[in-house]
Protein backbone atom coordinates (compact mmCIF):
# COMPACT_ATOMS: atom_id res chain seq x y z
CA UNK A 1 13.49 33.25 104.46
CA UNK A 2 9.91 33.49 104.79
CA UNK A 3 9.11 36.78 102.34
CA UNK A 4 7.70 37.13 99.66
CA UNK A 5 9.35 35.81 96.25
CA UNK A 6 9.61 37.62 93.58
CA UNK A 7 8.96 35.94 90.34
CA UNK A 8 10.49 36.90 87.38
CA UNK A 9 8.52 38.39 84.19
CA UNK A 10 10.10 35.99 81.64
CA UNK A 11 9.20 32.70 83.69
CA UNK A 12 5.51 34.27 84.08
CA UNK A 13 5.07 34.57 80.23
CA UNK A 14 6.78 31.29 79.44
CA UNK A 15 4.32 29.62 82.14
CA UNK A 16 1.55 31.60 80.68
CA UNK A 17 2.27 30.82 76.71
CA UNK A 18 2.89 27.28 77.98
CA UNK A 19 -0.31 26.48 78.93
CA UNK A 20 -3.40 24.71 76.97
CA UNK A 21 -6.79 25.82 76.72
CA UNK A 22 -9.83 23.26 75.89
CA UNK A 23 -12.87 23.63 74.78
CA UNK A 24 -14.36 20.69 75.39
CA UNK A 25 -17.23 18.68 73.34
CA UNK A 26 -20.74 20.00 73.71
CA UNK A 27 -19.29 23.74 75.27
CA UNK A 28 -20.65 26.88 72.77
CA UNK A 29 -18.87 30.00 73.02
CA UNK A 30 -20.31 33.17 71.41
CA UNK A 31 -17.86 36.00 71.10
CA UNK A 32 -14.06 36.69 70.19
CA UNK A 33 -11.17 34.53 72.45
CA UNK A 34 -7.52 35.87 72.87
CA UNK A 35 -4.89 33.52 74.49
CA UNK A 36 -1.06 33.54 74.83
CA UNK A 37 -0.90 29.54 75.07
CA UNK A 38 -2.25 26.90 72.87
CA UNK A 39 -5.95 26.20 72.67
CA UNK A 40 -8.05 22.90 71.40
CA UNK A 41 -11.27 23.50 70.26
CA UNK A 42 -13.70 20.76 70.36
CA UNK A 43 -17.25 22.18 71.07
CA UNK A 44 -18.02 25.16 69.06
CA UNK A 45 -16.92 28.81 68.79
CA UNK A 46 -18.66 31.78 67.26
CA UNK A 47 -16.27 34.36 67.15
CA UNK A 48 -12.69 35.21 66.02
CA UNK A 49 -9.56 33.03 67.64
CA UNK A 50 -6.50 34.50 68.05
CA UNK A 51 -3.57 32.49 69.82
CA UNK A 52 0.34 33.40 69.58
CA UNK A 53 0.81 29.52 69.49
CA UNK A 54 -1.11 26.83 68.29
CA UNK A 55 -4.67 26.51 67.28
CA UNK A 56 -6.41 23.27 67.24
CA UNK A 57 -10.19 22.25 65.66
CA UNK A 58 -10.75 18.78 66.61
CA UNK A 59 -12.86 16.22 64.67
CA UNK A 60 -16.21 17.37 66.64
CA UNK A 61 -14.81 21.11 66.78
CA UNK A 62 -16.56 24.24 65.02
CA UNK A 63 -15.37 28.04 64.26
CA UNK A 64 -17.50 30.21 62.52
CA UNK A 65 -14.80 33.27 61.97
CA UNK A 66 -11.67 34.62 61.90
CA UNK A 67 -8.50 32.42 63.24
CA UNK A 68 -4.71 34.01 63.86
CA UNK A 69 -2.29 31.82 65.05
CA UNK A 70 1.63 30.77 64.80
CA UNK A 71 0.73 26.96 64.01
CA UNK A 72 -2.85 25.80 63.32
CA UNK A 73 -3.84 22.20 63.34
CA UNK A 74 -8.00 21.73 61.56
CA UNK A 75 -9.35 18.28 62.13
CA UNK A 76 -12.80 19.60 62.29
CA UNK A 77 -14.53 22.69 60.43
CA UNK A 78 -13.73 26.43 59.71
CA UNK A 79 -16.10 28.61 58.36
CA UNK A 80 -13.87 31.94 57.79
CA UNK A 81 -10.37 33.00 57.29
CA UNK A 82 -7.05 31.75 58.73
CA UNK A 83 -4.44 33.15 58.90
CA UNK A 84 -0.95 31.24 60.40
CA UNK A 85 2.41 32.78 60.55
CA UNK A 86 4.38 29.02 60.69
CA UNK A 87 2.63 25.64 59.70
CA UNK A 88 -0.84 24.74 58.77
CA UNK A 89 -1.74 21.21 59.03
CA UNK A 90 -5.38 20.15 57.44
CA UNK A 91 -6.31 16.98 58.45
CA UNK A 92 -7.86 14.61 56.06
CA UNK A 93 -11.56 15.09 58.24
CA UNK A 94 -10.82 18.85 57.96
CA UNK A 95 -13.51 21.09 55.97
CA UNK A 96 -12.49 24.49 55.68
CA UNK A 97 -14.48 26.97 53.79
CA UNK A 98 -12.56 30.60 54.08
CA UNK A 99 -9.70 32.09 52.69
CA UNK A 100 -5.54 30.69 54.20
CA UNK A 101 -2.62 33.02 54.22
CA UNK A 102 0.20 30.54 55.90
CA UNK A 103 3.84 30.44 55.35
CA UNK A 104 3.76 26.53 55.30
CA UNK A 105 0.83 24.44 54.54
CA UNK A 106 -0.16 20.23 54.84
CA UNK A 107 -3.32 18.71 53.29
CA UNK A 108 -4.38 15.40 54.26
CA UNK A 109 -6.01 13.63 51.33
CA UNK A 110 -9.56 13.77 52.07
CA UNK A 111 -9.82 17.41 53.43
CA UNK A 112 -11.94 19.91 52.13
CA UNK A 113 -10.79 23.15 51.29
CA UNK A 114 -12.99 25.86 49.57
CA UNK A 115 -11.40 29.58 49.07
CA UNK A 116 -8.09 31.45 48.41
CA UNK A 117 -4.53 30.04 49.39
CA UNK A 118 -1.50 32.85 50.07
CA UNK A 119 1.71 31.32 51.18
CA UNK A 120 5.03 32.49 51.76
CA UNK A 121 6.35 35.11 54.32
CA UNK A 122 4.13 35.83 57.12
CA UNK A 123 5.40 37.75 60.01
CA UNK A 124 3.91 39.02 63.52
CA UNK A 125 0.75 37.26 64.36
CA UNK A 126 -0.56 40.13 67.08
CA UNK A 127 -0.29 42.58 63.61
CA UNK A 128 -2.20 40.22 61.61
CA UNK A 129 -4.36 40.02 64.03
CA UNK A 130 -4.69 43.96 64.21
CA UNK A 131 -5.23 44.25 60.58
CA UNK A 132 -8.37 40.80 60.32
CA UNK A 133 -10.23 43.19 63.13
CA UNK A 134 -9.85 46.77 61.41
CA UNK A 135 -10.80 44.76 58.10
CA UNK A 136 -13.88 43.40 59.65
CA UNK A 137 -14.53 46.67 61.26
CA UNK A 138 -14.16 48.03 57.59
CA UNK A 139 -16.86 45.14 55.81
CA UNK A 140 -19.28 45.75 58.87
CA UNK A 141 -18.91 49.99 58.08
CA UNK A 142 -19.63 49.10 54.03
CA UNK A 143 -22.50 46.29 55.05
CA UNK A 144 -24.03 48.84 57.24
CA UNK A 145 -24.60 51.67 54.56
């Protein structure tokens, strides 16, 4: 009656990949960010972003590198690549300067878009994710020598 519950796995994840992260207005975050659940950027972020659900850069937000994500939503400004494995949605205040490999993709007139479009089949967005690090890892290695 009174011991200790045990919570299933499943319900953990789903409350886990449920939930939204914020960064607020005015917040600066230097370094890479991993979550399972949906995240809203509206300060700025200098780092890579990877989500296995939805990405969104406000109007005031700001990423300088790398984004992976299942559905991506820019309102604000991207400077590096995206990469989404559903929808991408750039909003007409939206100024992306990088390259996009989506399987779906919405421009609002008025966004800005500067850099290489790949559509069609994208699968896995932990892999993707896998393969933006090992390339960076690679372009730091060549920069280096």
């Amino acid at each position: 009656m009174f011991g200790k519950k045990e919570i299933n796995k499943t319900t953990q994840e789903n409350v886990i990949s449920g939930s939204i992260n914020i960064i607020g207005a005015g917040t600066v975050i230097t370094g890479d960010m991993s979550c399972k659940g949906d995240i809203r950027i509206d300060g700025v972020i200098t780092g890579n972003v990877i989500s296995k659900s939805k990405v969104v850069i406000g109007p005031t937000g700001e990423v300088t590198g790398d984004i992976v994500c299942t559905h991506g939503d820019i309102s604000g400004a991207l400077k590096g690549d995206i990469t989404v494995s559903e929808t991408l949605f750039l909003k007409s205040t939206a100024c992306l300067k990088g390259d996009i490999v989506t399987n779906k993709l919405i421009v609002e007139a008025g966004a800005l878009f500067t850099g290489n479009c790949n559509m069609g089949m994208v699968t896995d967005t932990m892999n993707l994710a896998h393969a933006s690090r090992e390339r960076q890892v690679k372009e730091t290695a060549t920069a280096a020598s």
